[in-house]
N, C-alpha and C. Protein backbone atom coordinates (compact mmCIF):
# COMPACT_ATOMS: atom_id res chain seq x y z
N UNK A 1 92.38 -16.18 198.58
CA UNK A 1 93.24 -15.79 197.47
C UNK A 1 93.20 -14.29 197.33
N UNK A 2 94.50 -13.90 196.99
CA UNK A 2 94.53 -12.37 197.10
C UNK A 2 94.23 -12.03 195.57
N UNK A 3 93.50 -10.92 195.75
CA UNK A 3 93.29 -9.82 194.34
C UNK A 3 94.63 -9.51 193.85
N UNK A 4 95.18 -9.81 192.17
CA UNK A 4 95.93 -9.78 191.18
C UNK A 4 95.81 -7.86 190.93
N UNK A 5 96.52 -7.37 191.07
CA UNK A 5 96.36 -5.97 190.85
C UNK A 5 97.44 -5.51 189.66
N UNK A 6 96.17 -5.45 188.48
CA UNK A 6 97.21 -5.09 187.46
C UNK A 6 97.26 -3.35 186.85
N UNK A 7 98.72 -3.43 186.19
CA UNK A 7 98.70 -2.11 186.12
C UNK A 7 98.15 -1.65 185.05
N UNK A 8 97.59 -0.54 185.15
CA UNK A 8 96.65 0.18 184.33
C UNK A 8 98.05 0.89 183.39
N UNK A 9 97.36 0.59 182.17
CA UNK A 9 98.65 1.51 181.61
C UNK A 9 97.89 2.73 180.58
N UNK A 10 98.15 4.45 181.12
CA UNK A 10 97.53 5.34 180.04
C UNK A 10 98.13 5.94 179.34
N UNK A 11 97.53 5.69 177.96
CA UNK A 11 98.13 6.23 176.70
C UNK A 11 97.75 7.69 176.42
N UNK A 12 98.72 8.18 175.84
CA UNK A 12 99.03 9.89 176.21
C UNK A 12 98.90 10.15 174.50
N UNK A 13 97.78 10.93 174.11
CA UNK A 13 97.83 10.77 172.86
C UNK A 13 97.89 12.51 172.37
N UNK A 14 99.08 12.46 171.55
CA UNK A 14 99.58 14.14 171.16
C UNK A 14 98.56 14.17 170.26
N UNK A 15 97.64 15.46 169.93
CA UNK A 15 97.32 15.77 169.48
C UNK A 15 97.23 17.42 169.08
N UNK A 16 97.86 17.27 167.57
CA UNK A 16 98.36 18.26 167.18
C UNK A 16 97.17 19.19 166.87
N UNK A 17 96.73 20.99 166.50
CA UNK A 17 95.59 21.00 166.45
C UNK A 17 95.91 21.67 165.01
N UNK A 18 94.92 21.61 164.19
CA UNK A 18 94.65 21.69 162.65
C UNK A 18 94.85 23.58 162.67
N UNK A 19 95.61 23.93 161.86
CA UNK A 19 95.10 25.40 161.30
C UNK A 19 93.84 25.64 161.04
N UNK A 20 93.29 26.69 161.93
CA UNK A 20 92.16 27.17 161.64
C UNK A 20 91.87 27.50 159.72
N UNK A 21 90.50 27.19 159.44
CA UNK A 21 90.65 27.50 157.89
C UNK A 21 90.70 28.78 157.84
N UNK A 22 91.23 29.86 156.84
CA UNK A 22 90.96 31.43 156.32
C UNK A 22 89.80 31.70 155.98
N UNK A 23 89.25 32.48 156.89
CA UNK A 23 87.76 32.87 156.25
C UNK A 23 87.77 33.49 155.02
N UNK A 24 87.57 33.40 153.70
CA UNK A 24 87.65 34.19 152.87
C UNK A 24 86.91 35.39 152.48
N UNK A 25 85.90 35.98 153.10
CA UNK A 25 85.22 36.67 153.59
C UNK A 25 85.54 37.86 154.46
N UNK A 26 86.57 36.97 155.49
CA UNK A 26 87.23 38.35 156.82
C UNK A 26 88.11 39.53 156.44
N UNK A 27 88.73 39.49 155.49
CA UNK A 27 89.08 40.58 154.30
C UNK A 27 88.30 40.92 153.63
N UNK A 28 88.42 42.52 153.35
CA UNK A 28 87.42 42.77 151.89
C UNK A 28 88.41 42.20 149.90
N UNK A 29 87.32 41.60 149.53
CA UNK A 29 88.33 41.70 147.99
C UNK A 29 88.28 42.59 147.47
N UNK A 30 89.78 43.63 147.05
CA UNK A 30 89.61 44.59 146.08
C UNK A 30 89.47 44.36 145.02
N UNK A 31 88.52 45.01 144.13
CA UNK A 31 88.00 44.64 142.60
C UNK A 31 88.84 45.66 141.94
N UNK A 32 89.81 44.81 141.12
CA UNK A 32 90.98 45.71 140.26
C UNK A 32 90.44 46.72 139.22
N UNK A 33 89.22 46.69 138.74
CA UNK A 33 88.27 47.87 138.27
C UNK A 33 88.20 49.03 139.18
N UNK A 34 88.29 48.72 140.26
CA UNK A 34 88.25 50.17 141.25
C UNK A 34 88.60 51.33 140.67
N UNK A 35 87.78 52.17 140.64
CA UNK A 35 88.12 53.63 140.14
C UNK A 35 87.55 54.33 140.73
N UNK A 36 87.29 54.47 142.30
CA UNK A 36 86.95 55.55 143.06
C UNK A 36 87.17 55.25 144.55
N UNK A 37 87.79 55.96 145.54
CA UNK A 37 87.93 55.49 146.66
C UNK A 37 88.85 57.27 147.61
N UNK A 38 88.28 56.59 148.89
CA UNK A 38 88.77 57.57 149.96
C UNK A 38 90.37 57.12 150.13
N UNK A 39 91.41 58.07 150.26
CA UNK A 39 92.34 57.94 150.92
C UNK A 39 92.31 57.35 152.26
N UNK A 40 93.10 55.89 152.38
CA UNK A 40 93.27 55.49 153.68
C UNK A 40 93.98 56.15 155.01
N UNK A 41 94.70 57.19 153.99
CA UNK A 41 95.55 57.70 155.41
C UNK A 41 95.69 59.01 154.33
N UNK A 42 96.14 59.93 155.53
CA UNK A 42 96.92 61.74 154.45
C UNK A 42 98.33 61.32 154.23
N UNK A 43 99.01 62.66 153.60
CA UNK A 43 100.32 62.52 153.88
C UNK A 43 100.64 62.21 155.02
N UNK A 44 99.70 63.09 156.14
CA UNK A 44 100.01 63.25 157.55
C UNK A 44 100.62 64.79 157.53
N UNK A 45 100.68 65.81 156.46
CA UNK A 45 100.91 66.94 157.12
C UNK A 45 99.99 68.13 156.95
N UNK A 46 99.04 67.64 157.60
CA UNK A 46 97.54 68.13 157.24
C UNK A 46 97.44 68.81 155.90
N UNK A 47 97.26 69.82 155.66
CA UNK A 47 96.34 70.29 153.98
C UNK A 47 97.52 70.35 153.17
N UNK A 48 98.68 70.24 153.63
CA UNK A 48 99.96 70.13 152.96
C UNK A 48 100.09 68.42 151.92
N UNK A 49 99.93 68.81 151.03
CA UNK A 49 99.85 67.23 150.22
C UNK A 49 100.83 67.32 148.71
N UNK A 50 101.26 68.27 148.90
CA UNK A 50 102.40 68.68 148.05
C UNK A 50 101.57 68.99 146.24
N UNK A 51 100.56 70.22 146.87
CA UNK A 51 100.25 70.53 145.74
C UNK A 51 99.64 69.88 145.20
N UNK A 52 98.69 69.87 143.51
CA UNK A 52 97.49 68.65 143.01
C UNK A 52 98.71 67.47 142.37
N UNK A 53 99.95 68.05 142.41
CA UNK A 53 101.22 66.56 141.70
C UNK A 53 101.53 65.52 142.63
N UNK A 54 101.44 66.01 144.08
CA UNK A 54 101.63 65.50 145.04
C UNK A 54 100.25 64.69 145.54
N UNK A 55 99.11 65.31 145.82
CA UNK A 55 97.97 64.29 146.06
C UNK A 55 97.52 63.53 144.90
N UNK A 56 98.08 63.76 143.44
CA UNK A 56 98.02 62.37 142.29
C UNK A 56 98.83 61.55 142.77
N UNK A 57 99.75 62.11 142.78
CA UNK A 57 101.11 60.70 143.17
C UNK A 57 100.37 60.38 144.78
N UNK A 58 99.75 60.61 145.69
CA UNK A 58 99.47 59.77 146.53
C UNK A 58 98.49 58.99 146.46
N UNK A 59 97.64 59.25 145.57
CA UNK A 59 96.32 58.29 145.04
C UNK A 59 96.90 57.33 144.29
N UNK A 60 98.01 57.47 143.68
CA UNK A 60 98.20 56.17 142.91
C UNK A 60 99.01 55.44 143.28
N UNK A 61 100.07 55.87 144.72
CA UNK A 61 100.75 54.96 145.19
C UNK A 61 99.99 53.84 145.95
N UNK A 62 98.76 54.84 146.56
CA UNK A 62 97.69 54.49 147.72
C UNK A 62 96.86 52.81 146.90
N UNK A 63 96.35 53.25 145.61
CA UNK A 63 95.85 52.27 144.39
C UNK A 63 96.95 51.18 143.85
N UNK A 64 97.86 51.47 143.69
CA UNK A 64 98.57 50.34 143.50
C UNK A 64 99.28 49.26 144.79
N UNK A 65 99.62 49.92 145.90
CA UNK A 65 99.34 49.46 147.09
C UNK A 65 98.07 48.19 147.74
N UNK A 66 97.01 48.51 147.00
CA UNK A 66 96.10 47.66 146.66
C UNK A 66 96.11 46.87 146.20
N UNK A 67 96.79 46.87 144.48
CA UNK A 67 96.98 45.84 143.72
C UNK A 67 96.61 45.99 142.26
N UNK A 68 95.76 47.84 142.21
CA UNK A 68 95.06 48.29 141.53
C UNK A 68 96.35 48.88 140.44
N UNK A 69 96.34 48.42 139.69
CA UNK A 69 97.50 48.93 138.78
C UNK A 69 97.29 49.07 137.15
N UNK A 70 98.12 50.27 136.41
CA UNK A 70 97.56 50.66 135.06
C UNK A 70 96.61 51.58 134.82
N UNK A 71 96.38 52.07 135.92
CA UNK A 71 95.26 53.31 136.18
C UNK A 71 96.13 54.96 136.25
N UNK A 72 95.44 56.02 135.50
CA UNK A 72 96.23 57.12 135.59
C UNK A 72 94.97 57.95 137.03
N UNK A 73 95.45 58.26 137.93
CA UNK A 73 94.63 58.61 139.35
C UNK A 73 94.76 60.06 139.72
N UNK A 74 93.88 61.15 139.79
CA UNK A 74 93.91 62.60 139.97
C UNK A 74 92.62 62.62 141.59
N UNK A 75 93.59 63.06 142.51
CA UNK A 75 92.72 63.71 143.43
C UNK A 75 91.69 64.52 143.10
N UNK A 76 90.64 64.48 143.61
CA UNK A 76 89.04 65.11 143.54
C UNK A 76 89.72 66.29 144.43
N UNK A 77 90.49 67.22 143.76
CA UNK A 77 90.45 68.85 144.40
C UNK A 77 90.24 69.93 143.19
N UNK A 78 90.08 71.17 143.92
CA UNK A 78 89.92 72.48 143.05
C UNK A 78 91.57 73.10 143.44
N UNK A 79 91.87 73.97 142.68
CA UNK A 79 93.16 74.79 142.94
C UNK A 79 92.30 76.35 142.28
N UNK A 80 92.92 76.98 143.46
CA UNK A 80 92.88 78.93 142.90
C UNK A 80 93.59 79.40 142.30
N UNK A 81 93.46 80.26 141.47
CA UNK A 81 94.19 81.49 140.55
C UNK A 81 95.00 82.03 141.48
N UNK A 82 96.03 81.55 141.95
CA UNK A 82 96.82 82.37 142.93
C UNK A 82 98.20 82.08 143.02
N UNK A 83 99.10 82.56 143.45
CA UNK A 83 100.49 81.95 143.20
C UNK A 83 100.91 81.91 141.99
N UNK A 84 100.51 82.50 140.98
CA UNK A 84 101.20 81.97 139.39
C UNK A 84 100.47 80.38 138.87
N UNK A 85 99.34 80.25 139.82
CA UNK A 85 99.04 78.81 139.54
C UNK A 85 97.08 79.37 138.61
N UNK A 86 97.11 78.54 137.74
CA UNK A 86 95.62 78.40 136.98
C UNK A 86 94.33 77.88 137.72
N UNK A 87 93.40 78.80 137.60
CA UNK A 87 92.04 78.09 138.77
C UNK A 87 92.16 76.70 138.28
N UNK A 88 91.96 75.69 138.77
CA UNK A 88 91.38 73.97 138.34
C UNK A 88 89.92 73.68 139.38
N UNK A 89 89.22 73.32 138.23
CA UNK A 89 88.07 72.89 139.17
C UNK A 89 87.78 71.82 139.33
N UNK A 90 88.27 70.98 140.62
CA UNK A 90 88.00 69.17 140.69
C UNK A 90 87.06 68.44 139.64
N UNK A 91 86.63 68.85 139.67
CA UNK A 91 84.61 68.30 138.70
C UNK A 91 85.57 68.21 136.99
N UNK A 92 86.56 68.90 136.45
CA UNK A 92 87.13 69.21 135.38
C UNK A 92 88.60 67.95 135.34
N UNK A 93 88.87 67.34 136.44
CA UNK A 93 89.77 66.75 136.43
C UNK A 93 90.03 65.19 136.86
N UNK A 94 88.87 64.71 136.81
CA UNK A 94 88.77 63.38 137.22
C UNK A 94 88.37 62.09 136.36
N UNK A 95 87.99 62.98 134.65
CA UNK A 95 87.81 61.78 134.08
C UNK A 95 86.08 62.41 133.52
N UNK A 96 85.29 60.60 132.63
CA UNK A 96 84.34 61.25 132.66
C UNK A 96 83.03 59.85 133.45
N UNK A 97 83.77 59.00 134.16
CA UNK A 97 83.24 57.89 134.72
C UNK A 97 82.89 57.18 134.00
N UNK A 98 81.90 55.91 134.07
CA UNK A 98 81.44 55.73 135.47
C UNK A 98 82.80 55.55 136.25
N UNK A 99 82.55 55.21 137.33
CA UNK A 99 83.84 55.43 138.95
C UNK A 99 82.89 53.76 140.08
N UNK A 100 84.16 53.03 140.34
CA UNK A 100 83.29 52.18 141.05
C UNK A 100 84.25 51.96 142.63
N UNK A 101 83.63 51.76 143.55
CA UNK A 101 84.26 51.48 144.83
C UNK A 101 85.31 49.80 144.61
N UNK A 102 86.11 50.09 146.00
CA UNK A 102 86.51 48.88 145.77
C UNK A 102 85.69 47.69 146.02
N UNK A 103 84.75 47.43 146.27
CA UNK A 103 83.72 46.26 146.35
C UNK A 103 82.63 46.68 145.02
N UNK A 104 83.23 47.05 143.74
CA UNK A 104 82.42 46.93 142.94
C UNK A 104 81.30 47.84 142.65
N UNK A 105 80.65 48.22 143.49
CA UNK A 105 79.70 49.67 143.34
C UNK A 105 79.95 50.58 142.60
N UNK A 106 78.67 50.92 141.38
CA UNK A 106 78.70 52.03 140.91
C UNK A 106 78.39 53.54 141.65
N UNK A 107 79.22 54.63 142.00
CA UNK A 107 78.90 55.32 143.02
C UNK A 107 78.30 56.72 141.92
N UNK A 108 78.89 56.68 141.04
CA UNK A 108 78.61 57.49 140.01
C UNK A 108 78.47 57.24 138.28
N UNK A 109 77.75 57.50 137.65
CA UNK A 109 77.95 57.21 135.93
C UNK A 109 78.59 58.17 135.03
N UNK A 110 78.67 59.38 135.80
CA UNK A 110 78.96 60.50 134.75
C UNK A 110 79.45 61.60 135.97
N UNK A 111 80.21 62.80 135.35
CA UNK A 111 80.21 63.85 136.31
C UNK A 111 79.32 64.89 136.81
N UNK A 112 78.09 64.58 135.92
CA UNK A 112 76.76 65.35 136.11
C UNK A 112 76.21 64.71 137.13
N UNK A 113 76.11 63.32 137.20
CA UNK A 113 75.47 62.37 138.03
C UNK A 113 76.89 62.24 139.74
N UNK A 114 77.82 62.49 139.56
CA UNK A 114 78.29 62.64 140.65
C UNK A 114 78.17 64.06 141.56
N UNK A 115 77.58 65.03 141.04
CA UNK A 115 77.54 66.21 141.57
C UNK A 115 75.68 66.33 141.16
N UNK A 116 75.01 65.29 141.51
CA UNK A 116 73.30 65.18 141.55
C UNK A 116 72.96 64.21 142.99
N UNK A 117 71.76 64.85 142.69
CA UNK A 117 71.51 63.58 144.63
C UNK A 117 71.01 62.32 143.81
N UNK A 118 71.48 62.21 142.79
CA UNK A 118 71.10 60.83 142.24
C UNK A 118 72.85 60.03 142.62
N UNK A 119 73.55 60.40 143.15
CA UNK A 119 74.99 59.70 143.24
C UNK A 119 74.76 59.12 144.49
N UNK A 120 75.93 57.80 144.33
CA UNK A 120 75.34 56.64 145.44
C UNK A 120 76.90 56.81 146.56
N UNK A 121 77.40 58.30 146.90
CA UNK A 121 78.35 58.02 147.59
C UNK A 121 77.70 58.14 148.96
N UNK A 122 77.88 57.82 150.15
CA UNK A 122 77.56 57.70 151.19
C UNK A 122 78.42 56.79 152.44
N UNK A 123 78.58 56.81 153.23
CA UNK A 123 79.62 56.09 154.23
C UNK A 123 79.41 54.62 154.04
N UNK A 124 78.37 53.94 153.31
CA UNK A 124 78.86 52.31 152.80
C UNK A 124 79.48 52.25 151.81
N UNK A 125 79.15 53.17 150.95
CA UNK A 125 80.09 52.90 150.01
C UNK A 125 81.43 53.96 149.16
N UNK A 126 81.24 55.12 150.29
CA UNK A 126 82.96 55.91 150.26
C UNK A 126 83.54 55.26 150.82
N UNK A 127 84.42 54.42 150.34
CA UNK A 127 85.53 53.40 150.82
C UNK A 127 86.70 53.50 150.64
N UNK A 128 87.98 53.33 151.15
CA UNK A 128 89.32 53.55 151.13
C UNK A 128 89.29 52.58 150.21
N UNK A 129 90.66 52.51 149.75
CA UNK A 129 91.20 52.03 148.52
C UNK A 129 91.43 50.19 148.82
N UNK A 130 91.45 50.11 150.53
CA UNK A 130 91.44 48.52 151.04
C UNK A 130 89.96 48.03 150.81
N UNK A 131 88.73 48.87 150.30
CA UNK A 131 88.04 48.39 150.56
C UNK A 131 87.21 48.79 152.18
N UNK A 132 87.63 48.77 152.32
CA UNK A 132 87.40 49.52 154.30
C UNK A 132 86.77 50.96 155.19
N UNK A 133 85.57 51.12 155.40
CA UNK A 133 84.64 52.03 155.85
C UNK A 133 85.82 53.39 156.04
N UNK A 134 85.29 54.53 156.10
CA UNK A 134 86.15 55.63 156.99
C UNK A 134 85.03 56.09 157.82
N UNK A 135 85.61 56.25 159.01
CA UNK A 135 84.84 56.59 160.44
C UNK A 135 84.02 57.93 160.13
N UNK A 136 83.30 58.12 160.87
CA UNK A 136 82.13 59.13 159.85
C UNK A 136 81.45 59.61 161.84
N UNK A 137 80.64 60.27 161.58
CA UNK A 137 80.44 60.79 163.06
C UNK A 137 79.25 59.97 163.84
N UNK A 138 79.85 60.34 165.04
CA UNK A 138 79.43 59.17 165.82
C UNK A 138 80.54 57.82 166.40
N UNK A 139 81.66 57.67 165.18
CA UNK A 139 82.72 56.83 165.52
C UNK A 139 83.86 57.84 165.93
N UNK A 140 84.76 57.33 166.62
CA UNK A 140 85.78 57.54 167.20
C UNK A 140 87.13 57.14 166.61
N UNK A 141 87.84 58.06 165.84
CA UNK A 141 88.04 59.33 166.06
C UNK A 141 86.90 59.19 164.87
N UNK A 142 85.62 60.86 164.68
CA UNK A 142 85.54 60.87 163.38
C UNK A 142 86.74 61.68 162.39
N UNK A 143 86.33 60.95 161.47
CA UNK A 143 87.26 61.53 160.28
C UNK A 143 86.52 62.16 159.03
N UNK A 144 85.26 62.26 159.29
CA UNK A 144 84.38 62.30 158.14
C UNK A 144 84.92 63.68 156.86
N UNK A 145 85.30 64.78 157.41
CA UNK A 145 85.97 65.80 156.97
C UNK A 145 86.73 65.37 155.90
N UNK A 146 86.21 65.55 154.41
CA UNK A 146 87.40 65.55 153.57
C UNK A 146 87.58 66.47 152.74
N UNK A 147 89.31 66.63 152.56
CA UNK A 147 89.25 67.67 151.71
C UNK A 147 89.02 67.40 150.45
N UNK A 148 88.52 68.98 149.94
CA UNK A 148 87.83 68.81 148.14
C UNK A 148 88.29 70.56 147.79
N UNK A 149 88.37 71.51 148.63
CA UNK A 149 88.72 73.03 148.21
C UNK A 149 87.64 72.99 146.69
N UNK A 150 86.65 72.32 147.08
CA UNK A 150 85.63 72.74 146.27
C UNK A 150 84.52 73.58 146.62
N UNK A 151 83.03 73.95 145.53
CA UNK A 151 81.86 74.14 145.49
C UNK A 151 81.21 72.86 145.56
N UNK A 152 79.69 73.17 145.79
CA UNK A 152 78.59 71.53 145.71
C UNK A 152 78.96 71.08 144.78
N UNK A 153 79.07 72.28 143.07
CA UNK A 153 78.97 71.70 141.99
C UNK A 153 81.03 71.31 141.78
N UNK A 154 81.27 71.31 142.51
CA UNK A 154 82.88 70.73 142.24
C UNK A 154 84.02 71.62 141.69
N UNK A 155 83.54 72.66 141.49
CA UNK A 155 84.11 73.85 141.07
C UNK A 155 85.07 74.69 142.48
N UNK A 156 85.83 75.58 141.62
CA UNK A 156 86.65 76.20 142.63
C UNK A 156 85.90 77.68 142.99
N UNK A 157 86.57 77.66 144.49
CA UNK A 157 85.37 78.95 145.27
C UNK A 157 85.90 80.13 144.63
N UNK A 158 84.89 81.29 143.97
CA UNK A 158 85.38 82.02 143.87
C UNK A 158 85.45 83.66 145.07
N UNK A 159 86.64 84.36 144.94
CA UNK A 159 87.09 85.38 145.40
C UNK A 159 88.50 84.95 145.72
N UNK A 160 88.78 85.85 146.85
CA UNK A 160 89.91 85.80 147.11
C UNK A 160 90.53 84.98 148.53
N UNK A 161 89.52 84.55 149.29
CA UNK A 161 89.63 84.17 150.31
C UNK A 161 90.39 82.84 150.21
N UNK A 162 91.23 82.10 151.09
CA UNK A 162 91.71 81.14 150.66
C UNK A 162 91.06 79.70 151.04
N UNK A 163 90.34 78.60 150.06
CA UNK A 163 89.55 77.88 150.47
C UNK A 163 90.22 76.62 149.97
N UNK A 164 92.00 76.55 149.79
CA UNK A 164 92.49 75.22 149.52
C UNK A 164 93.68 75.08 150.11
N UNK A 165 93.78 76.02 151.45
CA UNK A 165 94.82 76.02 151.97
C UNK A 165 95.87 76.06 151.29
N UNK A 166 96.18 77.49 150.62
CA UNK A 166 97.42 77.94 149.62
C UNK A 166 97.28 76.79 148.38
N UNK A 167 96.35 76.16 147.97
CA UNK A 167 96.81 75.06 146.74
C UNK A 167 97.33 74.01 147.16
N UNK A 168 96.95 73.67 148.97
CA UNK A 168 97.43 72.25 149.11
C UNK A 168 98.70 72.18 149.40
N UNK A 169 99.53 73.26 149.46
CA UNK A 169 101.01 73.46 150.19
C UNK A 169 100.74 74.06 151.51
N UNK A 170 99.52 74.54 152.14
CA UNK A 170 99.92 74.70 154.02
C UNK A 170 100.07 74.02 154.87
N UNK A 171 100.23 73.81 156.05
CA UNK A 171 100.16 73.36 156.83
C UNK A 171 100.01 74.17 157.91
N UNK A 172 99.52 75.52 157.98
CA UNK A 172 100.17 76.46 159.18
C UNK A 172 98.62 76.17 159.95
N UNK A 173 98.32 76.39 160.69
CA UNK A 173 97.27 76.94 161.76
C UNK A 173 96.30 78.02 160.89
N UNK A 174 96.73 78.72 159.88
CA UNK A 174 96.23 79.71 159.60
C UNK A 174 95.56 79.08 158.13
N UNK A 175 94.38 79.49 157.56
CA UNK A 175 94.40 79.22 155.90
C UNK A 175 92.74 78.76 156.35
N UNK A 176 92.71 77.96 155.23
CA UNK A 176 91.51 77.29 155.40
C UNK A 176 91.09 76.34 153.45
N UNK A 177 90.39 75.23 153.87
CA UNK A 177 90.11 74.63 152.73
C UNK A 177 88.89 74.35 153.26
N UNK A 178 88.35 74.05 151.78
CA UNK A 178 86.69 73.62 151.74
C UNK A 178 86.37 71.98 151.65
N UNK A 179 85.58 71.64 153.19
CA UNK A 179 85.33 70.00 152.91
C UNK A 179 84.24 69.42 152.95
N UNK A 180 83.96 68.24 152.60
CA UNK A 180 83.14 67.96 152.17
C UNK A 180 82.96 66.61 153.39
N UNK A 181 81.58 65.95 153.55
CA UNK A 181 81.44 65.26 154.48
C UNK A 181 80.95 63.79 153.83
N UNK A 182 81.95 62.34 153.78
CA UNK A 182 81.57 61.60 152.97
C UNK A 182 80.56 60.66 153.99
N UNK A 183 80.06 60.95 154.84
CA UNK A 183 78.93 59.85 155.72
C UNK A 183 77.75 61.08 155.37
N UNK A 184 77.67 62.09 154.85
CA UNK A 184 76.40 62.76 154.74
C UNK A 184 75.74 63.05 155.63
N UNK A 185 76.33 63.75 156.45
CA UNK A 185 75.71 64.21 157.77
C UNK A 185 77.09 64.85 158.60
N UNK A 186 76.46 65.64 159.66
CA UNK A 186 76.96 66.91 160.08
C UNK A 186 76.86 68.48 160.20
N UNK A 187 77.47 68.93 160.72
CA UNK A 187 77.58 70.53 160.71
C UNK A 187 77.62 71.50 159.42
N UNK A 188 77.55 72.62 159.86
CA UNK A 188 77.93 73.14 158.79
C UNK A 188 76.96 73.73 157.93
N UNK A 189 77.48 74.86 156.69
CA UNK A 189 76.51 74.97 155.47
C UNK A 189 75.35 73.78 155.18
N UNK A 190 76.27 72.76 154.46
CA UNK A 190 75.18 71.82 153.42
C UNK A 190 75.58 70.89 154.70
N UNK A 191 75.57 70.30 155.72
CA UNK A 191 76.30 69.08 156.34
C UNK A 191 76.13 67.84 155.51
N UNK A 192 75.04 67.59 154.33
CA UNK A 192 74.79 66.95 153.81
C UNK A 192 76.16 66.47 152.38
N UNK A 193 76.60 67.58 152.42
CA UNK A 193 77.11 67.47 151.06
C UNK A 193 78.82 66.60 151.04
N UNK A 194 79.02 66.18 150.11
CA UNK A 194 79.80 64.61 150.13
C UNK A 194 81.21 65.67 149.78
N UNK A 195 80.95 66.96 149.29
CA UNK A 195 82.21 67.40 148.86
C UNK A 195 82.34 69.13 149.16
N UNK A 196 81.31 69.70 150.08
CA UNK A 196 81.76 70.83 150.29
C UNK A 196 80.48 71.32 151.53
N UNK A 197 81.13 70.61 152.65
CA UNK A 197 80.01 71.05 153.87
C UNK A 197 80.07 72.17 154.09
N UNK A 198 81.44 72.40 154.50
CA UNK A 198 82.19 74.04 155.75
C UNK A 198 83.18 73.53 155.31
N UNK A 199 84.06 75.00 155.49
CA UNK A 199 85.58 74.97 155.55
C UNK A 199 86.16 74.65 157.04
N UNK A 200 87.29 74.46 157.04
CA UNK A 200 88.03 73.89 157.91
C UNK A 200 88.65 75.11 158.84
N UNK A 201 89.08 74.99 160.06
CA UNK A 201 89.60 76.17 161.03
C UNK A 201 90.82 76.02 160.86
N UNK A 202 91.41 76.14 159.45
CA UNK A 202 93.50 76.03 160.06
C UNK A 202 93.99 75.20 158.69
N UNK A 203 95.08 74.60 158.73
CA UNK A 203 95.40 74.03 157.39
C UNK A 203 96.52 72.59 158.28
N UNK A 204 96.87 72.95 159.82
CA UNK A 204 97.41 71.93 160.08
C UNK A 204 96.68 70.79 160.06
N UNK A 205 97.52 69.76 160.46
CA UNK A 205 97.05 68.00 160.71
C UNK A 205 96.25 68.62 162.29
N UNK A 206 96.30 68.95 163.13
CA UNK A 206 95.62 69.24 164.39
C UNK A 206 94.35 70.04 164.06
N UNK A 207 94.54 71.34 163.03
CA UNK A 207 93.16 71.83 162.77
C UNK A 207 92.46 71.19 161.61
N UNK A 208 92.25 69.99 161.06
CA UNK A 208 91.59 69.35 160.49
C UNK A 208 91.44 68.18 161.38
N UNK A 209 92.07 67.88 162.37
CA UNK A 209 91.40 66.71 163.35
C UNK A 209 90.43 67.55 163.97
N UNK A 210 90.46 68.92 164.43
CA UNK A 210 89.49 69.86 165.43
C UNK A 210 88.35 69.64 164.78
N UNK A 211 88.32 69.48 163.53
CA UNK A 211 86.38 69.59 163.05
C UNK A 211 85.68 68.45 162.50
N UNK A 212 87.21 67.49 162.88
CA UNK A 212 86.25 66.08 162.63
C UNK A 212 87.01 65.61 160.90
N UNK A 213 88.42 65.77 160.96
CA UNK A 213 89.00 65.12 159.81
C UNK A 213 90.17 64.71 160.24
N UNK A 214 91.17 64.03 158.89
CA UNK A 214 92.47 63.47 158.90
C UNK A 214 93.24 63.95 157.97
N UNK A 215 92.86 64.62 157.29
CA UNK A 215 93.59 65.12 155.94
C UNK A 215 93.02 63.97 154.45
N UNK A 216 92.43 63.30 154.81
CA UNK A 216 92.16 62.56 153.90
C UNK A 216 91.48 62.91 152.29
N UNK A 217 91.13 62.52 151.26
CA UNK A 217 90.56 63.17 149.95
C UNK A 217 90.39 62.20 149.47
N UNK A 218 89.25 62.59 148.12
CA UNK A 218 89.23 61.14 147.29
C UNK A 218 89.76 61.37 146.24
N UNK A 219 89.42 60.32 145.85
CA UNK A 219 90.78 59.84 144.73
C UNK A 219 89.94 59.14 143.25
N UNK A 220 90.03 59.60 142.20
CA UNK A 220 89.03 58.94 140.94
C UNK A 220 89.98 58.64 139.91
N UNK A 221 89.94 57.59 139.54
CA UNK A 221 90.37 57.05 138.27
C UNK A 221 89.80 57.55 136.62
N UNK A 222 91.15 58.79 135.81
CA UNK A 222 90.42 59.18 134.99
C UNK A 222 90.63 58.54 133.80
């Protein structure tokens, strides 16, 4: 008797595959209290930021962009007695804190305590307004260089030399502003100091990439 040869029959089974879950974690959450943070990006035309009206209005487009909204926002700069314009000394224009990162950190309590080595700014927690590190040296590109056209104590430099790149309207090759290094470390005078290491070689977007910046500044909720 011959072997019955039956047919095998295989079932083909679709299987669809599940959406991965959202880590809720793999984003940072911005804490709508935020009242202190690095600019994520410059204008882009290096020290040119359209004057201290122009780097407010970019801190608060930058903050509400976030989600951070109802906040009145003044760039951490100094301006010179020059041009028909009134000295301003950053330290005089930001409020009177406390100031917290976007992940919640108190980085400062007061403006005495932000210009003391008792202040907790440092490259974990000088954070862009996403929440998100800025490259500091050692990373590629660094960017650590920010502008402040300040003193240690937050004040504007005095003489005549120009240390805010015309008040934040240059852009030429020529000028110079005073910056400050928010990873605390580097070249320079203080390399230590969060808001007035060395000045910069130039006022373009190219001579603030040369010493290790982007045009970037911080930004405080007053």
């Amino acid at each position: 008797m011959l072997p019955i040869s039956l047919p095998v029959i295989v079932l083909a089974a679709s299987v669809s595959a599940a959406p991965a879950p959202v880590d809720p974690t793999s984003a940072p959450r911005i804490q709508t209290d935020m009242s202190f943070f690095i600019t994520s990006a410059g204008p882009g035309d290096g020290a040119n930021l359209g004057g201290l009206e122009g780097a407010d209005k970019h801190c608060a487009t930058l903050a509400e962009a976030a989600g951070v909204r109802g906040k009145t926002w003044h760039a951490y700069l100094s301006q010179q007695a020059v041009g028909g314009k009134a000295a301003v000394n950053a330290r005089d224009r930001i409020g009177k804190g406390p100031w917290k990162n976007a992940k919640g950190v108190v980085v400062a309590t007061s403006v005495d305590d932000l210009h003391s080595d008792n202040n907790k700014l440092s490259k974990e927690n000088s954070l862009t307004e996403k929440g998100a590190p800025v490259n500091g040296r050692g990373d590629q590109p660094n960017t650590h260089d920010i502008l402040t056209g300040s003193t240690l104590d937050g004040r504007v430099q005095a003489g005549d030399g120009d240390s805010t790149c015309s008040n934040w309207t240059s852009n030429a090759a020529t000028g110079s502003a005073l910056l400050g290094h928010h990873d605390r470390q580097g070249g320079g005078a203080n390399p230590t100091s969060w808001n007035s290491a060395h000045a910069s070689r130039g006022c373009g977007q190219d001579n603030l990439r040369a010493t290790g910046g982007a045009g970037l500044f911080y930004c405080f909720a007053v």
